[in-house]
PDB file of N, CA and C in Angstrom:
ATOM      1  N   UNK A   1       3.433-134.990 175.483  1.00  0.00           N
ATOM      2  CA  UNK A   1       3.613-134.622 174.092  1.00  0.00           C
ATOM      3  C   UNK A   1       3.313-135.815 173.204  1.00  0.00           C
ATOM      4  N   UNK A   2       2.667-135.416 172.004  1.00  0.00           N
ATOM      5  CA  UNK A   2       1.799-136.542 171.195  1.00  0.00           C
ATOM      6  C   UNK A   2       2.269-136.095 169.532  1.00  0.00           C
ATOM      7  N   UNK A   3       2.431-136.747 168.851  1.00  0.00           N
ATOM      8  CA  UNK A   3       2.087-136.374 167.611  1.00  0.00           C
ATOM      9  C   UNK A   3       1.099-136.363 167.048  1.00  0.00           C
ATOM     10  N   UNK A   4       0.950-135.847 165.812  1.00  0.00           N
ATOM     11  CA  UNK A   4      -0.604-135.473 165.682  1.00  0.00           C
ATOM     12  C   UNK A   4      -0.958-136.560 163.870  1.00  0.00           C
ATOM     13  N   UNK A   5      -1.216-137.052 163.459  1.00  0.00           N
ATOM     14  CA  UNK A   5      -1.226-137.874 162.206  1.00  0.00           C
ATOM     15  C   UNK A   5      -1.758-136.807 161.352  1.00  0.00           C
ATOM     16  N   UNK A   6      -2.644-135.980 161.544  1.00  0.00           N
ATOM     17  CA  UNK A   6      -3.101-134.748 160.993  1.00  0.00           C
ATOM     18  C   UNK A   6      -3.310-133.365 161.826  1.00  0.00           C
ATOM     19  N   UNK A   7      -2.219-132.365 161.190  1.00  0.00           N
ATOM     20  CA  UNK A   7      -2.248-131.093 162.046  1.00  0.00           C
ATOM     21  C   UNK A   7      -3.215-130.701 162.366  1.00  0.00           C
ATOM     22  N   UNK A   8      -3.601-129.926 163.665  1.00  0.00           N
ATOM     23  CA  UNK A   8      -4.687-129.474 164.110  1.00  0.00           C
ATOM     24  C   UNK A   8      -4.233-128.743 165.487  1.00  0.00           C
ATOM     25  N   UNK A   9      -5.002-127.525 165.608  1.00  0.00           N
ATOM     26  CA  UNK A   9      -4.386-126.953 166.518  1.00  0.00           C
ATOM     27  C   UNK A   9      -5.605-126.923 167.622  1.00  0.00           C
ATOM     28  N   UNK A  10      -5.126-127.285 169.314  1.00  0.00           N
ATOM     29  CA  UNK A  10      -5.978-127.057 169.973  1.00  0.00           C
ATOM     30  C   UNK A  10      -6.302-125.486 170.830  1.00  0.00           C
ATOM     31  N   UNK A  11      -7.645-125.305 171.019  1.00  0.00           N
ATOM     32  CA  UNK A  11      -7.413-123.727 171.173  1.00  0.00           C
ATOM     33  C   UNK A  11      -6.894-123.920 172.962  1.00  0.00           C
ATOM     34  N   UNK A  12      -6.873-122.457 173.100  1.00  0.00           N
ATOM     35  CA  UNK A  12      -6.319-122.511 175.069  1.00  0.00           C
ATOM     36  C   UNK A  12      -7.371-123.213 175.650  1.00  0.00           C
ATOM     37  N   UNK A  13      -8.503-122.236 175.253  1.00  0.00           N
ATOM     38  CA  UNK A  13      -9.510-122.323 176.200  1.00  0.00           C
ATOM     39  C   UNK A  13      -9.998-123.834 176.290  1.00  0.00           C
ATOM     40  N   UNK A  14      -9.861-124.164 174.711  1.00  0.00           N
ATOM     41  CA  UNK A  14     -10.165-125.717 175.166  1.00  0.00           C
ATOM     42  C   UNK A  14      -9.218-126.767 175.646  1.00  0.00           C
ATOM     43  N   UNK A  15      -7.941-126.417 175.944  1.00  0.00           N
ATOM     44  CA  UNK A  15      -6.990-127.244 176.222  1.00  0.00           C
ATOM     45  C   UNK A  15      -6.673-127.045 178.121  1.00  0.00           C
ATOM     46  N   UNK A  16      -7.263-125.952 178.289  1.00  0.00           N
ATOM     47  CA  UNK A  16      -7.461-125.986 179.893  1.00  0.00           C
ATOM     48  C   UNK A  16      -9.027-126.580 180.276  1.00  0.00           C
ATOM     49  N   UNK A  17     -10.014-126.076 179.897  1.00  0.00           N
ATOM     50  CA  UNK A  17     -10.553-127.201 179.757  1.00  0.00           C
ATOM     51  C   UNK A  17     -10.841-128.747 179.934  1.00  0.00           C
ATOM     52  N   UNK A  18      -9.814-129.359 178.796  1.00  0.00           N
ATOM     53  CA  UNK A  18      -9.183-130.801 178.695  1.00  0.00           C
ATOM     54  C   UNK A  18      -8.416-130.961 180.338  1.00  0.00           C
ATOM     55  N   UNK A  19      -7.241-129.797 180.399  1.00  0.00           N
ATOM     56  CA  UNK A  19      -6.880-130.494 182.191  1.00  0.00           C
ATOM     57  C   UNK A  19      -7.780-130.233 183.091  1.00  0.00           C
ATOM     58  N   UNK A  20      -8.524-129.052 183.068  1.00  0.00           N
ATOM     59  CA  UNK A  20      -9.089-129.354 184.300  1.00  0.00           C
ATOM     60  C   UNK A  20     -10.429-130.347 184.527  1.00  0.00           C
ATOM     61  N   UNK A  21     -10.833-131.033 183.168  1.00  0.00           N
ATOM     62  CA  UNK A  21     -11.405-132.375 183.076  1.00  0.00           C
ATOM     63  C   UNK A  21     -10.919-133.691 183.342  1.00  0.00           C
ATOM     64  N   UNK A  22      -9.678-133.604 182.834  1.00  0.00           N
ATOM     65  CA  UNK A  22      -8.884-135.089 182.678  1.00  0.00           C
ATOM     66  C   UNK A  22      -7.308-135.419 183.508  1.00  0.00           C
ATOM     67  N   UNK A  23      -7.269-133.591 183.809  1.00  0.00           N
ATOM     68  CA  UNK A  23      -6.041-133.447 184.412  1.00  0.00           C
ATOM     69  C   UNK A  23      -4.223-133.683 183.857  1.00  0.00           C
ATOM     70  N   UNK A  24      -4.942-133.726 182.321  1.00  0.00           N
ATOM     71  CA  UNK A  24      -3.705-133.792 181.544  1.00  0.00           C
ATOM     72  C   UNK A  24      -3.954-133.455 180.413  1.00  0.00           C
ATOM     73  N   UNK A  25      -3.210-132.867 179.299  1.00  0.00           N
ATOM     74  CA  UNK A  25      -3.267-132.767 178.317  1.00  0.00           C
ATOM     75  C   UNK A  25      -2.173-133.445 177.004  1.00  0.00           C
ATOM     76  N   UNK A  26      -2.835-134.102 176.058  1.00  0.00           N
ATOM     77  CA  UNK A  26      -2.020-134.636 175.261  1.00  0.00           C
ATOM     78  C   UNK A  26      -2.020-133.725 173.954  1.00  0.00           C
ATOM     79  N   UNK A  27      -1.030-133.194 173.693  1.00  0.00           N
ATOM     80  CA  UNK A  27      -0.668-132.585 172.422  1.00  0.00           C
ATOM     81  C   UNK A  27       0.637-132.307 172.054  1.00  0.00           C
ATOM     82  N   UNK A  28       0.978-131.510 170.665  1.00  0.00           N
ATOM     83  CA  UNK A  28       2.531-131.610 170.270  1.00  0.00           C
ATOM     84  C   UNK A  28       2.766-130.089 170.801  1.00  0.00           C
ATOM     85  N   UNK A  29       3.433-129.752 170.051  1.00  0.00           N
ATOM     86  CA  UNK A  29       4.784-128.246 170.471  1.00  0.00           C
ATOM     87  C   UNK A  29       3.559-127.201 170.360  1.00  0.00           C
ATOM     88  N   UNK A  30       2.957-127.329 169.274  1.00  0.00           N
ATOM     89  CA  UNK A  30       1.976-126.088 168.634  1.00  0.00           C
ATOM     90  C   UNK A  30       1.167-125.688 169.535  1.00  0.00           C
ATOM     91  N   UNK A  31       0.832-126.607 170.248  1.00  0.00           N
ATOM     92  CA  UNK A  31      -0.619-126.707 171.248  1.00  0.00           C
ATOM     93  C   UNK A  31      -0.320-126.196 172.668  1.00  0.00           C
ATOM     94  N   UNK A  32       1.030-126.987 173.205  1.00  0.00           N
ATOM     95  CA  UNK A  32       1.532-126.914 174.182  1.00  0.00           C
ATOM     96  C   UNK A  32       1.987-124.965 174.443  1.00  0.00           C
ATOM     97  N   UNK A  33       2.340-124.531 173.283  1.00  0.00           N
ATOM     98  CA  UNK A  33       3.394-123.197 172.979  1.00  0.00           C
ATOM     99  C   UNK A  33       2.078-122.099 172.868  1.00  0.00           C
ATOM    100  N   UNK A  34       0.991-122.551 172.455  1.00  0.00           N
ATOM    101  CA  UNK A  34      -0.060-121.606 172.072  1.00  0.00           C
ATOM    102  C   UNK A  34      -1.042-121.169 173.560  1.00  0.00           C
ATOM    103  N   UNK A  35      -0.358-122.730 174.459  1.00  0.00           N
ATOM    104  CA  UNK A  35      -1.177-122.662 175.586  1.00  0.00           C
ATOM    105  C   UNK A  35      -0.303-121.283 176.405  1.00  0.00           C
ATOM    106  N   UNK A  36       0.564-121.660 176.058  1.00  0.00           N
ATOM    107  CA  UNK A  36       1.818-121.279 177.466  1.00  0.00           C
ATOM    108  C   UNK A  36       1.799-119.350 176.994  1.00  0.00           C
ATOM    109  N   UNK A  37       1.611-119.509 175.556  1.00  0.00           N
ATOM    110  CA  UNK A  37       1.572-117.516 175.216  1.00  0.00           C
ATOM    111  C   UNK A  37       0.161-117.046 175.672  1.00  0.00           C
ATOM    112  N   UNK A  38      -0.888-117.613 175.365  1.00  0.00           N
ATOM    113  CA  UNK A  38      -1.910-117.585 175.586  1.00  0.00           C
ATOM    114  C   UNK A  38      -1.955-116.926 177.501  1.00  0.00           C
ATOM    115  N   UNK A  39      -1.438-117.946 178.245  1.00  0.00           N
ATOM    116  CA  UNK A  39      -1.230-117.246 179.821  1.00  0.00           C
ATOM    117  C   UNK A  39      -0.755-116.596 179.605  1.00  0.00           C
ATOM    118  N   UNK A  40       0.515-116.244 179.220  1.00  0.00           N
ATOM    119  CA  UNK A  40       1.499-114.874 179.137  1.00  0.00           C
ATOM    120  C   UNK A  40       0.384-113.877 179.011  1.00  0.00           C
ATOM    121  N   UNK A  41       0.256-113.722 177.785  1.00  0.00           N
ATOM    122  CA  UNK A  41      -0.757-112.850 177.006  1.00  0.00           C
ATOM    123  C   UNK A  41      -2.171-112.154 178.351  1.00  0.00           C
ATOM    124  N   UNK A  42      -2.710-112.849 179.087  1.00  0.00           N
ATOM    125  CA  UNK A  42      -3.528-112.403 180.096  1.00  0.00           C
ATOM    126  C   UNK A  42      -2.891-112.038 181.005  1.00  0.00           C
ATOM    127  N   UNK A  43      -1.776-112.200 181.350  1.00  0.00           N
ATOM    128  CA  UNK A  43      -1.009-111.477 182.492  1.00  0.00           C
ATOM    129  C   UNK A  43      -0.214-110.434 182.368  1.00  0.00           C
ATOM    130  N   UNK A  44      -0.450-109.826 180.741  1.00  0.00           N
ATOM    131  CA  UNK A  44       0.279-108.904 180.464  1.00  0.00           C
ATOM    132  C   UNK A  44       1.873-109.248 179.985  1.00  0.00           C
ATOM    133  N   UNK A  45       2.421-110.483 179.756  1.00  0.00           N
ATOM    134  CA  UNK A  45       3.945-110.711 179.336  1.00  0.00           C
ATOM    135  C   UNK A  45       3.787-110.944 177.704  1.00  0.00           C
ATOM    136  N   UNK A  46       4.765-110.065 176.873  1.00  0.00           N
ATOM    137  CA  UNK A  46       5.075-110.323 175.893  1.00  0.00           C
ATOM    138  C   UNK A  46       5.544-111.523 175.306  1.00  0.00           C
ATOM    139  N   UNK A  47       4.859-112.006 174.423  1.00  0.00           N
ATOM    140  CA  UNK A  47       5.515-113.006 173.679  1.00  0.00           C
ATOM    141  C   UNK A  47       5.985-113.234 172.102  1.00  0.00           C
ATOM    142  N   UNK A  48       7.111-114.352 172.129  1.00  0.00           N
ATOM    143  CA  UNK A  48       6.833-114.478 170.569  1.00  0.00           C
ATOM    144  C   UNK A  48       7.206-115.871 170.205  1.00  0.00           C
ATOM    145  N   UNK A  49       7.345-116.872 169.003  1.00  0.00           N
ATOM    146  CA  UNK A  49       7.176-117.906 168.529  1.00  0.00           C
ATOM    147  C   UNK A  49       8.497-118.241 167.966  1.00  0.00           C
ATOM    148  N   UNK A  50       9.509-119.148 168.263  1.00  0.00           N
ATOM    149  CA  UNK A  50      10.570-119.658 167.761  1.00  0.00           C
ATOM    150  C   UNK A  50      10.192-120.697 167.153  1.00  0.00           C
ATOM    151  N   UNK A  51      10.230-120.769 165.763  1.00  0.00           N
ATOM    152  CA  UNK A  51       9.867-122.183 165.034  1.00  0.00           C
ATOM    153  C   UNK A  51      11.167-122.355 164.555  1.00  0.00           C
ATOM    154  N   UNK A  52      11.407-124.171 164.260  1.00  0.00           N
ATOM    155  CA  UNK A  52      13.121-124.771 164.499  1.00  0.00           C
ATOM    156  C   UNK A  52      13.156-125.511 163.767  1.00  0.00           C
ATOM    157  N   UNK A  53      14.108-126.703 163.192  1.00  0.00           N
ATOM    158  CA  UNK A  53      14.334-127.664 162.533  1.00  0.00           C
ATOM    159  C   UNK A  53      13.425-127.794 161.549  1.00  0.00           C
ATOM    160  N   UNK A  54      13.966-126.705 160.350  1.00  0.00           N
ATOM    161  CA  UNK A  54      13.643-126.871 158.859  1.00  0.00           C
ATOM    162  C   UNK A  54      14.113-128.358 158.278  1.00  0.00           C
ATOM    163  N   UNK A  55      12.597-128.998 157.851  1.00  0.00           N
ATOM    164  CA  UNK A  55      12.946-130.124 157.292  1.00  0.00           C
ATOM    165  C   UNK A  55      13.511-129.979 155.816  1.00  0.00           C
ATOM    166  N   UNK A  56      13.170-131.188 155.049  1.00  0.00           N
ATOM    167  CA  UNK A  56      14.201-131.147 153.680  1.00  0.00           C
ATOM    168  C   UNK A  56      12.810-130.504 152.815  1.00  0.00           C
ATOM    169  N   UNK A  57      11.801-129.771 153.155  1.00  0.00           N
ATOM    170  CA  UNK A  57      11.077-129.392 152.521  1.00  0.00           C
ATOM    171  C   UNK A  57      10.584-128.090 152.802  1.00  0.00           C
ATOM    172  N   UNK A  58      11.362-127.776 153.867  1.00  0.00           N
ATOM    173  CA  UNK A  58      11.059-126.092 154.178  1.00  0.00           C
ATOM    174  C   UNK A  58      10.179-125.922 155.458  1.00  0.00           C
ATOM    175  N   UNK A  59       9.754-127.214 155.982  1.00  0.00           N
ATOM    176  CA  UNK A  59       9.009-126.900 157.150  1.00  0.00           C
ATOM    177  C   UNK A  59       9.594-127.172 158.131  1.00  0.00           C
ATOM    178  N   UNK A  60       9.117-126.053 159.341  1.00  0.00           N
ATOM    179  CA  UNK A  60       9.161-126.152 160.945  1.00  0.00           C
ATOM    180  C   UNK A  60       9.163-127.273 161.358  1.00  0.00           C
ATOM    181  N   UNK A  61       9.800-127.948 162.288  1.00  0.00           N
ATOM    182  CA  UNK A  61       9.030-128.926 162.657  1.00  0.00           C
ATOM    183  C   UNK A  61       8.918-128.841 164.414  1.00  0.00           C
ATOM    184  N   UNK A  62       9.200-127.863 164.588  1.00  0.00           N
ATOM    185  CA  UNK A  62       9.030-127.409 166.570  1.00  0.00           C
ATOM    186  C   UNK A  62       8.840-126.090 166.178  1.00  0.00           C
ATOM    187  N   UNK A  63       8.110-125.850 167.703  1.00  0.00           N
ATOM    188  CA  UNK A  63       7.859-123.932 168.195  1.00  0.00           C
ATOM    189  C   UNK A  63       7.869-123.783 169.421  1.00  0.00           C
ATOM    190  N   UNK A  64       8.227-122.972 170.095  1.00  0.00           N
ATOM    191  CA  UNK A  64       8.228-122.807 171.256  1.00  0.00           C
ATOM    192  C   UNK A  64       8.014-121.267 171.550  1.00  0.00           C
ATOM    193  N   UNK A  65       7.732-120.741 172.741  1.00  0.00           N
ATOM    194  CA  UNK A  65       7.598-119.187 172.955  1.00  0.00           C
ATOM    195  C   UNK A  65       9.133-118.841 173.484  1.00  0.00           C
ATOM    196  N   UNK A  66       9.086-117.595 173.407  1.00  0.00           N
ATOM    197  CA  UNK A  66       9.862-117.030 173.825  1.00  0.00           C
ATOM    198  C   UNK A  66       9.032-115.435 174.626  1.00  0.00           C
ATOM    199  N   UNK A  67       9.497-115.421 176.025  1.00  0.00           N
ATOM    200  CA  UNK A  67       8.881-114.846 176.548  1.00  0.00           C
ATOM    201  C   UNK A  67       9.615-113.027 176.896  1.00  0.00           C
ATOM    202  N   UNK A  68       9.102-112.200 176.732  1.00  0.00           N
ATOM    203  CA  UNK A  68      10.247-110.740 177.425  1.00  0.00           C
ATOM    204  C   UNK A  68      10.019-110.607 179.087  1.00  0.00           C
ATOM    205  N   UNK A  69      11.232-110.598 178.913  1.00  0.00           N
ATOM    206  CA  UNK A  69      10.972-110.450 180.840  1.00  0.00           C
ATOM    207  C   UNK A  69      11.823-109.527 181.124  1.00  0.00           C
ATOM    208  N   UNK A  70      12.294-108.446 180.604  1.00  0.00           N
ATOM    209  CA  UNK A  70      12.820-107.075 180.805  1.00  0.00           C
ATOM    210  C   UNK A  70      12.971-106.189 179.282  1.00  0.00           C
ATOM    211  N   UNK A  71      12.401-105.102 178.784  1.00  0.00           N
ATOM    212  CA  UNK A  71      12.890-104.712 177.895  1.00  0.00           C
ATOM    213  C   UNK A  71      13.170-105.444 176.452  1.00  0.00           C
ATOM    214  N   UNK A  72      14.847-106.106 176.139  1.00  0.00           N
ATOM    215  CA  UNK A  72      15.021-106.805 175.114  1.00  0.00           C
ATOM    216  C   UNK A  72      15.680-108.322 175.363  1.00  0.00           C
ATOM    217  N   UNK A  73      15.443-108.188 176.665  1.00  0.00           N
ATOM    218  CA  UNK A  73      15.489-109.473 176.891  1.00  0.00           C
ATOM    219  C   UNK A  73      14.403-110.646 176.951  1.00  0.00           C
ATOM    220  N   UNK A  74      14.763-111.928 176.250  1.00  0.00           N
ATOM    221  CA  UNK A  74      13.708-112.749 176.195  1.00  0.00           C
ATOM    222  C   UNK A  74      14.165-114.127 176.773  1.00  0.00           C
ATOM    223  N   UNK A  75      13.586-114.949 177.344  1.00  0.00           N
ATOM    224  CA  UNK A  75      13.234-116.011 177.669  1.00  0.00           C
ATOM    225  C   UNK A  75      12.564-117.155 176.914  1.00  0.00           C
ATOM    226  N   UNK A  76      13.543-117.755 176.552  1.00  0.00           N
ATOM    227  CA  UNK A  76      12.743-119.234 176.014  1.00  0.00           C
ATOM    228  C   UNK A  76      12.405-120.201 177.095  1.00  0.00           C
ATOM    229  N   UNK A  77      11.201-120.564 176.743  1.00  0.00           N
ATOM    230  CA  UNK A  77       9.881-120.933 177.270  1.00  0.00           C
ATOM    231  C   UNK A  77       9.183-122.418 176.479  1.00  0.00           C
ATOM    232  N   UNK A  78       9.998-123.339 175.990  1.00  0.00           N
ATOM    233  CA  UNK A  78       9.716-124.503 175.305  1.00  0.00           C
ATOM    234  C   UNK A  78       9.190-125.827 176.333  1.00  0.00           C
ATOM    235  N   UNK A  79       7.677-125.627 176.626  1.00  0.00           N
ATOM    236  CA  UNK A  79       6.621-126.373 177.307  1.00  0.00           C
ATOM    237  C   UNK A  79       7.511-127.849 176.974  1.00  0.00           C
ATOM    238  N   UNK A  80       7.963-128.351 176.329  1.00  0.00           N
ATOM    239  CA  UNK A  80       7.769-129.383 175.857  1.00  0.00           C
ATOM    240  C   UNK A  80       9.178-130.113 176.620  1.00  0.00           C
ATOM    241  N   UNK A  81      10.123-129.368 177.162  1.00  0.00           N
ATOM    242  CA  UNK A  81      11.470-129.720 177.535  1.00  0.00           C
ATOM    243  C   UNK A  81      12.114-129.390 178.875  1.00  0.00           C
ATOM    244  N   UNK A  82      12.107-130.325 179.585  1.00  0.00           N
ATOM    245  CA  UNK A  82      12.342-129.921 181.115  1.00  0.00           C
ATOM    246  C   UNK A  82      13.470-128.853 181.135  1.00  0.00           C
ATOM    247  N   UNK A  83      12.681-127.647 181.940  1.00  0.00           N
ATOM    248  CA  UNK A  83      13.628-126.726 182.179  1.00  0.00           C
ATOM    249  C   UNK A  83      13.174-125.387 180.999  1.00  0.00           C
ATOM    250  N   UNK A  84      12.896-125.501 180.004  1.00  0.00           N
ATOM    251  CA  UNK A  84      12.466-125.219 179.002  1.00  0.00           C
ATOM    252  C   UNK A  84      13.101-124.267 178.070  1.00  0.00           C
ATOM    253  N   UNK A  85      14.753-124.944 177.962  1.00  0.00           N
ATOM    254  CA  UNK A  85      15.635-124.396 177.302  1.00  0.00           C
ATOM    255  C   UNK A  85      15.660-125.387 175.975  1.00  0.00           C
ATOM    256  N   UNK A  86      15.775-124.995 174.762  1.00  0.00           N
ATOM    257  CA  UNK A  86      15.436-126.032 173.975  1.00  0.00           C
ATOM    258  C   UNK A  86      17.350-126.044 173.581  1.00  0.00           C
ATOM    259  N   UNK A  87      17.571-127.371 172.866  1.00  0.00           N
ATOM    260  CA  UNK A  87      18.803-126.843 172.590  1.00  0.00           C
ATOM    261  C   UNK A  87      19.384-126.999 171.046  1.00  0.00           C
ATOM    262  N   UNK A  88      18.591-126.672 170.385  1.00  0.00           N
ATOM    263  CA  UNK A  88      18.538-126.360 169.002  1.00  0.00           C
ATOM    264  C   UNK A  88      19.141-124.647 168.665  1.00  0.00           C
ATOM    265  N   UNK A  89      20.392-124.819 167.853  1.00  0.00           N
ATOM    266  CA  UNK A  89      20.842-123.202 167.120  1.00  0.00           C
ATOM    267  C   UNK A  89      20.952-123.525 166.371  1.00  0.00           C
ATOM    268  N   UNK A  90      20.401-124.006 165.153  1.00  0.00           N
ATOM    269  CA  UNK A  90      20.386-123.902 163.608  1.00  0.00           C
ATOM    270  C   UNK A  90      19.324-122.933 163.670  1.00  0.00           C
ATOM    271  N   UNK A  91      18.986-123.183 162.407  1.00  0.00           N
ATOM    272  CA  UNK A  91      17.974-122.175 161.285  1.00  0.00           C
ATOM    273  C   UNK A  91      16.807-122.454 162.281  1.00  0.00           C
ATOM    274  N   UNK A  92      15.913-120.937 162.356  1.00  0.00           N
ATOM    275  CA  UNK A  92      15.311-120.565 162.895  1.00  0.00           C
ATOM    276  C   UNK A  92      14.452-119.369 162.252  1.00  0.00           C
ATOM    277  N   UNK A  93      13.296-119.160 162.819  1.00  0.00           N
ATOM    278  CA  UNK A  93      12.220-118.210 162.909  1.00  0.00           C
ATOM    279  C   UNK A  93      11.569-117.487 163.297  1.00  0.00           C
ATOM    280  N   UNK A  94      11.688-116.216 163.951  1.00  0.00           N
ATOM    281  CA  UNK A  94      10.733-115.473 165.114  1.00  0.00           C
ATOM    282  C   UNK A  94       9.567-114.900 164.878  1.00  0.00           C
ATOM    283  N   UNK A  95       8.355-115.691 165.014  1.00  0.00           N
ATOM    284  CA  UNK A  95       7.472-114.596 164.847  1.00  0.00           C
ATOM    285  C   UNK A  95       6.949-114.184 166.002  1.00  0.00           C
ATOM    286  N   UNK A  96       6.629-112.332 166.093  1.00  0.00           N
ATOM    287  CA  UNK A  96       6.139-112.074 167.231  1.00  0.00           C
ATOM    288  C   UNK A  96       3.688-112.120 167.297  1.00  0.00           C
ATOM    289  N   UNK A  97       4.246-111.658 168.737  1.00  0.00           N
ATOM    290  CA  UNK A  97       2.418-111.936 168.946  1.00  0.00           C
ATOM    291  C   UNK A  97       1.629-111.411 167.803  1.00  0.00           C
ATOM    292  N   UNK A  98       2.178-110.603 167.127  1.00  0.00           N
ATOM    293  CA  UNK A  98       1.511-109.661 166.266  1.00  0.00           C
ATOM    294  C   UNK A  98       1.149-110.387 164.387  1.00  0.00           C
ATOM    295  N   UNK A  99       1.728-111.502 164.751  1.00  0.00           N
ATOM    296  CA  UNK A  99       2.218-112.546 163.397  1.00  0.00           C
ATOM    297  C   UNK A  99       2.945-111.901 162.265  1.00  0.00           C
ATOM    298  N   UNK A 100       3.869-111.088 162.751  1.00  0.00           N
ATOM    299  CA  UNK A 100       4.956-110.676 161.905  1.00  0.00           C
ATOM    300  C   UNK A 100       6.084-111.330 162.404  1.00  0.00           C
ATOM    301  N   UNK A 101       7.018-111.708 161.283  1.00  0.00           N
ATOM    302  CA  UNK A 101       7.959-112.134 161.037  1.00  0.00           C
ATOM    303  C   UNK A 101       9.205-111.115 161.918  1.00  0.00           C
ATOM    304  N   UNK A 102      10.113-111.661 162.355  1.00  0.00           N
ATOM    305  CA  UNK A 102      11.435-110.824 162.496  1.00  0.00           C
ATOM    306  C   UNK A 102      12.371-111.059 162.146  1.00  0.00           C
TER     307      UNK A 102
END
C-alpha cells in the first residue's frame, strides 16, 4: 500500500498485469478494493464499496469491498488489512456495484 500525491485510479486489468510482470503491486485502498470486486464480479460474487473516515472536509479517506456470501449477509473484504476486517465504525458509506448509494 502506497499513497498516491495525485489520485488516480489503476484499472484491474492493468493492475494484474503489473503482478504478473513485477509480481507486486503498489497502490492505495481504491486500487487494491477495485482489484479485489473486480475478481468477485467474474466469479459471479456480489459486491459493494464501504468508504470510511470522513475527513474535516467531507472526504473518504479509505474503501474497501464488502462482499455477499449468502443472501444478506456480507463480508468485509479490506485488501489492505491482514485478515481483512477493517476496524473502523464511525461514519460510513455503502455504495453498491450498481453505483448507488445505500
Amino acid at each position: 500500500m502506497i499513497g498516491e500525491p495525485e489520485e488516480m485510479l489503476i484499472h484491474p486489468v492493468r493492475a494484474l498485469y503489473v503482478i504478473g510482470a513485477e509480481g507486486v503491486l503498489y497502490c492505495d485502498c481504491d486500487d487494491a478494493s477495485m482489484l479485489v470486486a473486480a475478481l468477485c464480479a467474474a466469479i459471479g460474487i456480489s459486491f459493494r464499496f464501504r468508504a470510511i473516515c470522513p475527513d474535516v472536509y467531507g472526504n473518504f479517506t479509505h474503501v474497501y469491498p464488502e462482499l455477499c456470501i449468502s443472501g444478506d449477509v456480507w463480508l468485509s473484504a479490506d485488501p489492505t488489512i491482514p485478515g481483512g476486517v477493517p476496524a473502523w465504525t464511525g461514519d460510513s458509506l455503502l455504495v453498491n456495484q450498481d453505483q448507488e448509494v445505500l
